[in-house]
N, C-alpha and C. Protein backbone atom coordinates (compact mmCIF):
# COMPACT_ATOMS: atom_id res chain seq x y z
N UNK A 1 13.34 15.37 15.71
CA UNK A 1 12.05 16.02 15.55
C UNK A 1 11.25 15.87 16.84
N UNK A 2 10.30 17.10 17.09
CA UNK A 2 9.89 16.53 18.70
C UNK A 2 8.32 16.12 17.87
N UNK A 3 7.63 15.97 19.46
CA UNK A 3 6.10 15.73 19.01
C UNK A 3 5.12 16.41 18.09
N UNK A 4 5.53 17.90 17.94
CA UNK A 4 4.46 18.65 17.82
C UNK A 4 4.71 18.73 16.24
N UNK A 5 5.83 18.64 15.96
CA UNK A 5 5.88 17.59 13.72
C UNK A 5 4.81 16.83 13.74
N UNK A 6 4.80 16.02 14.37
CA UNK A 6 4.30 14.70 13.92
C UNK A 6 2.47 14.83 14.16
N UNK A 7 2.24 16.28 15.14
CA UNK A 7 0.96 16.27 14.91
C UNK A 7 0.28 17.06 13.83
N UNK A 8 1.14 17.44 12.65
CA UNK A 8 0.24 17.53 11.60
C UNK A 8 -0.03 16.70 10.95
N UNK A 9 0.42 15.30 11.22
CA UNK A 9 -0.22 13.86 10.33
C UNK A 9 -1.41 13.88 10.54
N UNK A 10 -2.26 14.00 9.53
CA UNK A 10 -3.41 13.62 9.63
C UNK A 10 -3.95 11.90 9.89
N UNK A 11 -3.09 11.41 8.56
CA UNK A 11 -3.34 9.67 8.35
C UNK A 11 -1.78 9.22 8.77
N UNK A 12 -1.66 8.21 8.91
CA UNK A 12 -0.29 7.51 9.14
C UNK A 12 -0.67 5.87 7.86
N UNK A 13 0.45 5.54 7.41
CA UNK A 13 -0.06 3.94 6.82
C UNK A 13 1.35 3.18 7.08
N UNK A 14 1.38 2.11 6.98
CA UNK A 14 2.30 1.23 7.19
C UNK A 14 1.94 0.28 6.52
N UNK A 15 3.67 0.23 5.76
CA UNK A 15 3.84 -1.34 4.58
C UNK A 15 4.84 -1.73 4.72
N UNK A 16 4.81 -3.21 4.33
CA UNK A 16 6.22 -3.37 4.52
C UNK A 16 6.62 -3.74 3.24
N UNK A 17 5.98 -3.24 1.44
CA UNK A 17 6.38 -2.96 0.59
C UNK A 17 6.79 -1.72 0.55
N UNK A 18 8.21 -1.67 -0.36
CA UNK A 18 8.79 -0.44 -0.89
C UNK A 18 7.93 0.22 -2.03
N UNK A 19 7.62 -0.76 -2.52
CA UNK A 19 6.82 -0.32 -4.09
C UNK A 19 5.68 0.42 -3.75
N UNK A 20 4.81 -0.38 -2.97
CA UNK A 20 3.24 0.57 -2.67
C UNK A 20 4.09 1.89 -1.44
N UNK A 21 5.03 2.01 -0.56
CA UNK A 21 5.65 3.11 0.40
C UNK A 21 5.93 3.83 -1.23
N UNK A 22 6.66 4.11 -1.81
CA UNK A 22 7.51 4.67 -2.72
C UNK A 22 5.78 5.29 -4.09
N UNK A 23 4.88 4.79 -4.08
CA UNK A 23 3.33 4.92 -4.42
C UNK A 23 2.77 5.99 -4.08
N UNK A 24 2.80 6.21 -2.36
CA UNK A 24 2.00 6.63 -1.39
C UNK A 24 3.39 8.20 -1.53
N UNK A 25 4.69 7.42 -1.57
CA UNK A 25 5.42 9.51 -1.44
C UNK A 25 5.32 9.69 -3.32
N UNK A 26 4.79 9.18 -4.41
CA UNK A 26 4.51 9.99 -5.09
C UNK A 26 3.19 10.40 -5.12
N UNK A 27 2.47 10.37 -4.38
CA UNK A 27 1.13 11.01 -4.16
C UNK A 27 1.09 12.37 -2.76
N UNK A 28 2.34 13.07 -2.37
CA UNK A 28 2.81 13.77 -1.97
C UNK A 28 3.15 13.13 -0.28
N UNK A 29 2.41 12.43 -0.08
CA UNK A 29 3.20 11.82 1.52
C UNK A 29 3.69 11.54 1.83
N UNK A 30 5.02 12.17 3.11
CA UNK A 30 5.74 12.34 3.75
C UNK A 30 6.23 11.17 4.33
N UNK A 31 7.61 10.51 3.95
CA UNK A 31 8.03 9.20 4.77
C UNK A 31 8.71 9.64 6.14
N UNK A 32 7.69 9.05 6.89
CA UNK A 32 8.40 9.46 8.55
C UNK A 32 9.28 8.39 9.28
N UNK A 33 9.26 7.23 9.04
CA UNK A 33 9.77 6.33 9.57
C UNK A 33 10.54 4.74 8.81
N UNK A 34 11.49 4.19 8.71
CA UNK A 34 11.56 3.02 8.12
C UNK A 34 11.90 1.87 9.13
N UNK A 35 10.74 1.12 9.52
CA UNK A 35 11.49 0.74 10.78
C UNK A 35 11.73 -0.77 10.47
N UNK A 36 13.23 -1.37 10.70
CA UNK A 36 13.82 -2.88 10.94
C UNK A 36 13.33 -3.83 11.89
N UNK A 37 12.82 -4.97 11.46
CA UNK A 37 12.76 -5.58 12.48
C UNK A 37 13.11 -6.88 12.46
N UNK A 38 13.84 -7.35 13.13
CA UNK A 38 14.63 -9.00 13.02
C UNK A 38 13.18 -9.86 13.28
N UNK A 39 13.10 -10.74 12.60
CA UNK A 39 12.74 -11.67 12.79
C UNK A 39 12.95 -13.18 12.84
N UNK A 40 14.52 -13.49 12.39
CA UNK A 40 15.01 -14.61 12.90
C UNK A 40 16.34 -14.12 12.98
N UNK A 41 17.32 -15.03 12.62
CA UNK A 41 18.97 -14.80 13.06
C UNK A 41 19.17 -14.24 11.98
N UNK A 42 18.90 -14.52 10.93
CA UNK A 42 19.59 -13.57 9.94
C UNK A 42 18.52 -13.53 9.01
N UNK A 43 17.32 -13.01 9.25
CA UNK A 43 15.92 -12.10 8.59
C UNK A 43 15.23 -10.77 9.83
N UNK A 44 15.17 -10.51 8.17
CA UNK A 44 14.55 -8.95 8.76
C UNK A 44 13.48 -8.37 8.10
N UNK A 45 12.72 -7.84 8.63
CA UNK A 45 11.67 -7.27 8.10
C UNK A 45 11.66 -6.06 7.84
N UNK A 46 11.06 -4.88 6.84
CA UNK A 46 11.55 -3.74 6.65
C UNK A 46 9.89 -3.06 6.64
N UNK A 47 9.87 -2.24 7.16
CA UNK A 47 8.44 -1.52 6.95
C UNK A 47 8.28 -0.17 7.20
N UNK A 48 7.69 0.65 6.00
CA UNK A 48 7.83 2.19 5.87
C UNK A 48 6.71 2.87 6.25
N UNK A 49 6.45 3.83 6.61
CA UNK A 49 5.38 4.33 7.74
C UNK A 49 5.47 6.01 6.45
N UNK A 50 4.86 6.72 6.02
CA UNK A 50 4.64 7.42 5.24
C UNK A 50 3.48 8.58 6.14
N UNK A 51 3.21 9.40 5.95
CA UNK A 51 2.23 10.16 6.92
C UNK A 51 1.46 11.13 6.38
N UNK A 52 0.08 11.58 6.17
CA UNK A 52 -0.58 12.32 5.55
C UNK A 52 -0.17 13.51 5.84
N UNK A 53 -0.06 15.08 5.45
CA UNK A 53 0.21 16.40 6.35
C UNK A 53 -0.99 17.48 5.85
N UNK A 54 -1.92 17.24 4.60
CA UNK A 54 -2.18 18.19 3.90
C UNK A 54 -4.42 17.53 5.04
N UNK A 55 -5.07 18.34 3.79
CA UNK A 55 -6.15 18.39 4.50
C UNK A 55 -6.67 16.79 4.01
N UNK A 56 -7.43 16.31 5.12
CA UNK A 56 -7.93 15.34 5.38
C UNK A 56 -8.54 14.78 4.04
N UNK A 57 -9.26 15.82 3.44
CA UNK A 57 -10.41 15.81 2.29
C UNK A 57 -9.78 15.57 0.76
N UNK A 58 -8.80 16.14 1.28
CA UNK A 58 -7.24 15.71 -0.06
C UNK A 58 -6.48 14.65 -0.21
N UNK A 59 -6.90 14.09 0.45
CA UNK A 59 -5.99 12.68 0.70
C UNK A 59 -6.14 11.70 -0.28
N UNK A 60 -4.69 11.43 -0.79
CA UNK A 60 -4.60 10.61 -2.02
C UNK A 60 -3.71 9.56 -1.47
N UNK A 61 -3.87 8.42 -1.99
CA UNK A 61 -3.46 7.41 -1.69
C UNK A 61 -2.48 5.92 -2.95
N UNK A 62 -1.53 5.87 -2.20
CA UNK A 62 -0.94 4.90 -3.32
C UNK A 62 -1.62 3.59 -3.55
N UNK A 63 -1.18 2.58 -4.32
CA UNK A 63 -2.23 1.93 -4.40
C UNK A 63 -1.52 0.30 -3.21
N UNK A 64 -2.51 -0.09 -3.40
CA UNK A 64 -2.08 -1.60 -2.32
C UNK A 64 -1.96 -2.77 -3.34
N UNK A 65 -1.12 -3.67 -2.59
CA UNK A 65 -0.72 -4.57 -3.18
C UNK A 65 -1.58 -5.36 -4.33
N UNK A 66 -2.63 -5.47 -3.89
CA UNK A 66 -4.13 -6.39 -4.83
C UNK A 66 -4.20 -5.16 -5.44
N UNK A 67 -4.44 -4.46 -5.62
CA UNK A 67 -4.68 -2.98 -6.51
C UNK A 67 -3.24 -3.39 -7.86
N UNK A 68 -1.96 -3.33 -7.16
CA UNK A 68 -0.91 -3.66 -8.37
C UNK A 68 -1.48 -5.02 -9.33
N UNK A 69 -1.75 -5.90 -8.49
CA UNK A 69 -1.63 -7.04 -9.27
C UNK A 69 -2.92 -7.27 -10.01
N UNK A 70 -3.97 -6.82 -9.54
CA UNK A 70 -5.01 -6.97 -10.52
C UNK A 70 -5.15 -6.24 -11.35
N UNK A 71 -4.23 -4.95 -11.69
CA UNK A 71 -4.04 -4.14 -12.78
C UNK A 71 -3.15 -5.11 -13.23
N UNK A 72 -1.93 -5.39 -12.92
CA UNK A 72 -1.12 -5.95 -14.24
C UNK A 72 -1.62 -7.60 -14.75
N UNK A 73 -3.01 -7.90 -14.08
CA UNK A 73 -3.19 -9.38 -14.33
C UNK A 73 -4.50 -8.47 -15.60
N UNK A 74 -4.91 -7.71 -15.41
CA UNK A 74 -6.01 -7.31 -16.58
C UNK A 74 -4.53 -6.49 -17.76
N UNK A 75 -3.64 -6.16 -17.50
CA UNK A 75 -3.15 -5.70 -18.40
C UNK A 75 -2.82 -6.94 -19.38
N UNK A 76 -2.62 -7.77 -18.77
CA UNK A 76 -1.63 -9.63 -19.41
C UNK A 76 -2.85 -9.90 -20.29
N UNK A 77 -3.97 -10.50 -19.58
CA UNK A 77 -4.91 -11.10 -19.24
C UNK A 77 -6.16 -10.18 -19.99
N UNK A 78 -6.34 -9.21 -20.01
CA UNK A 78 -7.71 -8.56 -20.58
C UNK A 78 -8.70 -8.68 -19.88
N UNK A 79 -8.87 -8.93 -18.80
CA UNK A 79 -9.99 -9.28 -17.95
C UNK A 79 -9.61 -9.28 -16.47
N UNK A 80 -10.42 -9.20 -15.26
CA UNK A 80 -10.28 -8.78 -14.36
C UNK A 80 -9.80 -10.23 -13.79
N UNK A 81 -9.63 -10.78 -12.44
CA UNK A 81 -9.34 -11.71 -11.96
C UNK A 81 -10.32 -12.48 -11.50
N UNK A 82 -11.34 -11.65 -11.11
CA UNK A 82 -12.52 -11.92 -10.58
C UNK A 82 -13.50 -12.34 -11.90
N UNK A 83 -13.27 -12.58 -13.06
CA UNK A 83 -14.05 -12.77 -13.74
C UNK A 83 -13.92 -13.92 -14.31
N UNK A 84 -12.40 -14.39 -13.96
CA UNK A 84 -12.29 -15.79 -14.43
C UNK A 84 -12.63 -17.01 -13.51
N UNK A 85 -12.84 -16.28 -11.95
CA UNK A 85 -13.43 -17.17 -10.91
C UNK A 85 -14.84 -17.49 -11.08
N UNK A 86 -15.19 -16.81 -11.79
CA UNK A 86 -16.63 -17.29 -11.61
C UNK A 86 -17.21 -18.36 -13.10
N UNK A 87 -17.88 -19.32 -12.61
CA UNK A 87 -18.22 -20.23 -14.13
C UNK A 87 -19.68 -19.60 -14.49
N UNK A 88 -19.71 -20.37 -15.65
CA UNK A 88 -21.09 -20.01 -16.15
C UNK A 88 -22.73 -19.89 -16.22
N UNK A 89 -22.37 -20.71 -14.78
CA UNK A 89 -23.90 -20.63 -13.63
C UNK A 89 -24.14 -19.37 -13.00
N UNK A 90 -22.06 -18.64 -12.94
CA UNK A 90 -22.44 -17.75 -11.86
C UNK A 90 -21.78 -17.96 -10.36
N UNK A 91 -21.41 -19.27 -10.04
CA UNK A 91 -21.12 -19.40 -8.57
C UNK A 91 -19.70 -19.26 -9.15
N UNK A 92 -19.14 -18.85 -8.27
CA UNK A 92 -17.75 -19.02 -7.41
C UNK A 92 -17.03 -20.06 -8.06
N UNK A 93 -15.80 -20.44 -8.25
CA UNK A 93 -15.22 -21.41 -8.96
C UNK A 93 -14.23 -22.09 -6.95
N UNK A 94 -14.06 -21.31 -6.41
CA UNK A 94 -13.77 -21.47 -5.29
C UNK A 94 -14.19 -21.38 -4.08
């Protein structure tokens, strides 16, 4: 592919989850890249680069990692995460 593909990306994102990459192409965006990267002798890192093409103003987005988990911790749980941090004064539990 030469340059002039790649300049209808509007947005570009990079993860190095499959789950939120695989999120982001069912919300119609285009996987452009999966790129490897060693990080010791025998680890590797994997990270998917996905690319916006449509209008700026349309842009839908998969969700991010804290987005998964605080849905499935209110699905378990019935309550948000943030609601069990806080005590009954109100402050912060942390």
């Amino acid at each position: 592919m030469d340059e002039s593909y790649y300049s209808r990306f509007v947005r570009l994102h990079e993860t190095d989850s499959s789950i939120e990459a695989n999120e982001y192409l069912e919300c119609e965006w285009v996987l452009l890249n999966v790129v490897k990267t060693q990080v010791a002798e025998e680890s590797w890192n994997t990270y998917y680069v996905p690319g916006w093409n449509k209008c700026i103003e349309d842009i839908k987005r998969g969700r991010c990692y804290e987005e998964r988990i605080k849905e499935e911790f209110e699905k378990k749980y019935g309550q948000s995460p943030e609601s069990i941090l806080v005590n009954e004064s109100g402050d912060d539990l942390f």
